[in-house]
Protein backbone atom coordinates (compact mmCIF):
# COMPACT_ATOMS: atom_id res chain seq x y z
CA UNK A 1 -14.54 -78.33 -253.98
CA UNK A 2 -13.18 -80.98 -256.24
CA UNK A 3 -13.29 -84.50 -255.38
CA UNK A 4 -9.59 -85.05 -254.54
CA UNK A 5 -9.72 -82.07 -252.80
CA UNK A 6 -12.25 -82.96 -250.77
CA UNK A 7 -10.52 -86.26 -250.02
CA UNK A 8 -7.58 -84.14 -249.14
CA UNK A 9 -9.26 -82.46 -246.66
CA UNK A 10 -10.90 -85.72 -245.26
CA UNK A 11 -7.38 -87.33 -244.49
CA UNK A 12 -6.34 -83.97 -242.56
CA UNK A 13 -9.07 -83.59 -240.64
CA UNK A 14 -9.07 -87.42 -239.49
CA UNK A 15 -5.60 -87.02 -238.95
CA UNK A 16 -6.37 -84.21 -236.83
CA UNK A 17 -7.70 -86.90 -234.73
CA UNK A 18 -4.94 -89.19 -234.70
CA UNK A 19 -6.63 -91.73 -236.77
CA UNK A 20 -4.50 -94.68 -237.44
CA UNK A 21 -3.92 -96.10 -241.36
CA UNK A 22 -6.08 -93.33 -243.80
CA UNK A 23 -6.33 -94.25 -246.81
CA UNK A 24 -7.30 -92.35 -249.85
CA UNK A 25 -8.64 -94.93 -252.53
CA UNK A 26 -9.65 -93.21 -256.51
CA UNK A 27 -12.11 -95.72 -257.53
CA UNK A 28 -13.28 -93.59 -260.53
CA UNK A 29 -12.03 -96.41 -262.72
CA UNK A 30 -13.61 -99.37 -261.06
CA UNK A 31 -16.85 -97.88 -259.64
CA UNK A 32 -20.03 -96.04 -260.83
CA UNK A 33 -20.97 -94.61 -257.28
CA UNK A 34 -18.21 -92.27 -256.57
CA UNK A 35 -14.90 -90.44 -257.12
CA UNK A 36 -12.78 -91.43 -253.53
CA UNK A 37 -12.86 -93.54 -250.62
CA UNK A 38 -11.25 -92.42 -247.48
CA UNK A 39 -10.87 -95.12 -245.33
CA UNK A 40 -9.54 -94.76 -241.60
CA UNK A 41 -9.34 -96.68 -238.22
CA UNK A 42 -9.95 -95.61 -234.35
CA UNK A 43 -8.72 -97.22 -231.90
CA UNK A 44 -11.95 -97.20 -229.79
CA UNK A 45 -15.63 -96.57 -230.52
CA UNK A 46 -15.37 -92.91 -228.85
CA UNK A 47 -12.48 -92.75 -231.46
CA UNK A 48 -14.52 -93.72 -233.98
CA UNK A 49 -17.15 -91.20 -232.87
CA UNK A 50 -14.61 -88.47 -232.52
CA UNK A 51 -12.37 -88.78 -236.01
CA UNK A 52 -16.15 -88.61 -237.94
CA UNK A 53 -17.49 -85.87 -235.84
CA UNK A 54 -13.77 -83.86 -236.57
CA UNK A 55 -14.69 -84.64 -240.41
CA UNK A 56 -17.71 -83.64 -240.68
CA UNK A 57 -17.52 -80.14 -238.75
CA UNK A 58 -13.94 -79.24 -239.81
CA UNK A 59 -15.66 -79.84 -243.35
CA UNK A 60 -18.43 -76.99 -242.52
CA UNK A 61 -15.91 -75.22 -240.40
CA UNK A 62 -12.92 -75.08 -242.96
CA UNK A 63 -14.53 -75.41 -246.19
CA UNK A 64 -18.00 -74.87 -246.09
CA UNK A 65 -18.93 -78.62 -246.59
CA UNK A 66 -22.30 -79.40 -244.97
CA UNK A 67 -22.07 -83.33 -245.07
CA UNK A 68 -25.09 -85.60 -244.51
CA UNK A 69 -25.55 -87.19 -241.22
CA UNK A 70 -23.49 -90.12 -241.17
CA UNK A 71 -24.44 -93.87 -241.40
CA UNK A 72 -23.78 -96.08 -238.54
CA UNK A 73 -23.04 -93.25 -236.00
CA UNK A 74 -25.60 -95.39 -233.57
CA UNK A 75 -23.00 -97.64 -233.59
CA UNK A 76 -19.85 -96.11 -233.92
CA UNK A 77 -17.44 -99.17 -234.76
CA UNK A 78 -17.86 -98.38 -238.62
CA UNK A 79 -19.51 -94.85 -239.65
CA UNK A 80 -19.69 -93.78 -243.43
CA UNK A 81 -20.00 -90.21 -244.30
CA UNK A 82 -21.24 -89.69 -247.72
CA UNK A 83 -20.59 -86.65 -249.59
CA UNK A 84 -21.15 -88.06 -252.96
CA UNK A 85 -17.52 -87.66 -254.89
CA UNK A 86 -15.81 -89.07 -251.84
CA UNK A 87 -16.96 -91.38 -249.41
CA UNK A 88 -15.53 -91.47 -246.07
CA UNK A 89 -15.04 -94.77 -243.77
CA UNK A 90 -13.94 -94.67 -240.28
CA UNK A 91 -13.97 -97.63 -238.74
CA UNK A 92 -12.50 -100.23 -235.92
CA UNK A 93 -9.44 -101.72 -236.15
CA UNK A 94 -11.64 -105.08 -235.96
CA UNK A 95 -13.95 -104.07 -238.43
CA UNK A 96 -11.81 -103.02 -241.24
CA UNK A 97 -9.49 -106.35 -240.59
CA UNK A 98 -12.90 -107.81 -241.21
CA UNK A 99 -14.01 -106.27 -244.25
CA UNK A 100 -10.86 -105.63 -246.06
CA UNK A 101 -12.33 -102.49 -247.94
CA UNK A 102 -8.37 -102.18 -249.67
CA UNK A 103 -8.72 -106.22 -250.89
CA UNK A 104 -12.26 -105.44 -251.86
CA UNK A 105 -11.44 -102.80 -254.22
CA UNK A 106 -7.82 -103.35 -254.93
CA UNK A 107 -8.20 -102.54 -258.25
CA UNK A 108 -8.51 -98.51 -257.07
CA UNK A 109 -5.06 -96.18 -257.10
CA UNK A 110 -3.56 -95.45 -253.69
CA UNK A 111 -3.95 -91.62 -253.87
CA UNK A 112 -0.50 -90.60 -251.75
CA UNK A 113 -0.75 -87.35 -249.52
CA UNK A 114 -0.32 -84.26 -250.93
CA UNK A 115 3.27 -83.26 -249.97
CA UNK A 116 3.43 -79.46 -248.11
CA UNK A 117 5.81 -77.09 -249.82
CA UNK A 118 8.56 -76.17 -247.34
């Protein structure tokens, strides 16, 4: 599965969730440690919890993905799942206010959603 694939499949699955704001960032250009960001916000930390636990089993489920045990799932207000090509962030509405992950690397391309043929 190719990287923007893979980051496809990300912003389904947490929309599957009804995460708020996803994001699909391509910071090939402007970084050395992966393809994609996928950046997302619950509302709540059980939220959280569930749009990163959707991820990573609709990953194995749908596409035989087996992602890594996230970081931060102790704490569940900002969990990153790290599949190498594409890194996912789900966080708080707080915490990504906070951090500003788009400001930080606002150099990256937006990556629109692929549109569905009708």
């Amino acid at each position: 599965m190719e990287g923007l694939e893979l980051a496809e499949a990300c912003r389904e699955l947490a929309a599957n969730k009804k995460a708020e704001d996803v994001l699909v960032l391509d910071v090939r250009e402007v970084s050395g440690i992966t393809d994609y960001f996928v950046i997302a916000t619950g509302s709540s930390e059980p939220h959280v919890r569930a749009i990163w636990t959707e991820i990573t089993k609709g990953l194995s489920r749908q596409h035989q993905v087996n992602a890594p045990k996230p970081e931060g799932a102790r704490f569940n207000n900002w969990v990153v799942v790290d599949l190498f090509d594409v890194i996912v962030h789900v966080m708080s509405r707080d915490v990504r206010e906070r951090y500003d992950l788009e400001g930080l690397w606002n150099d990256a391309h937006v990556v629109e959603p692929a549109r569905v043929a009708e």
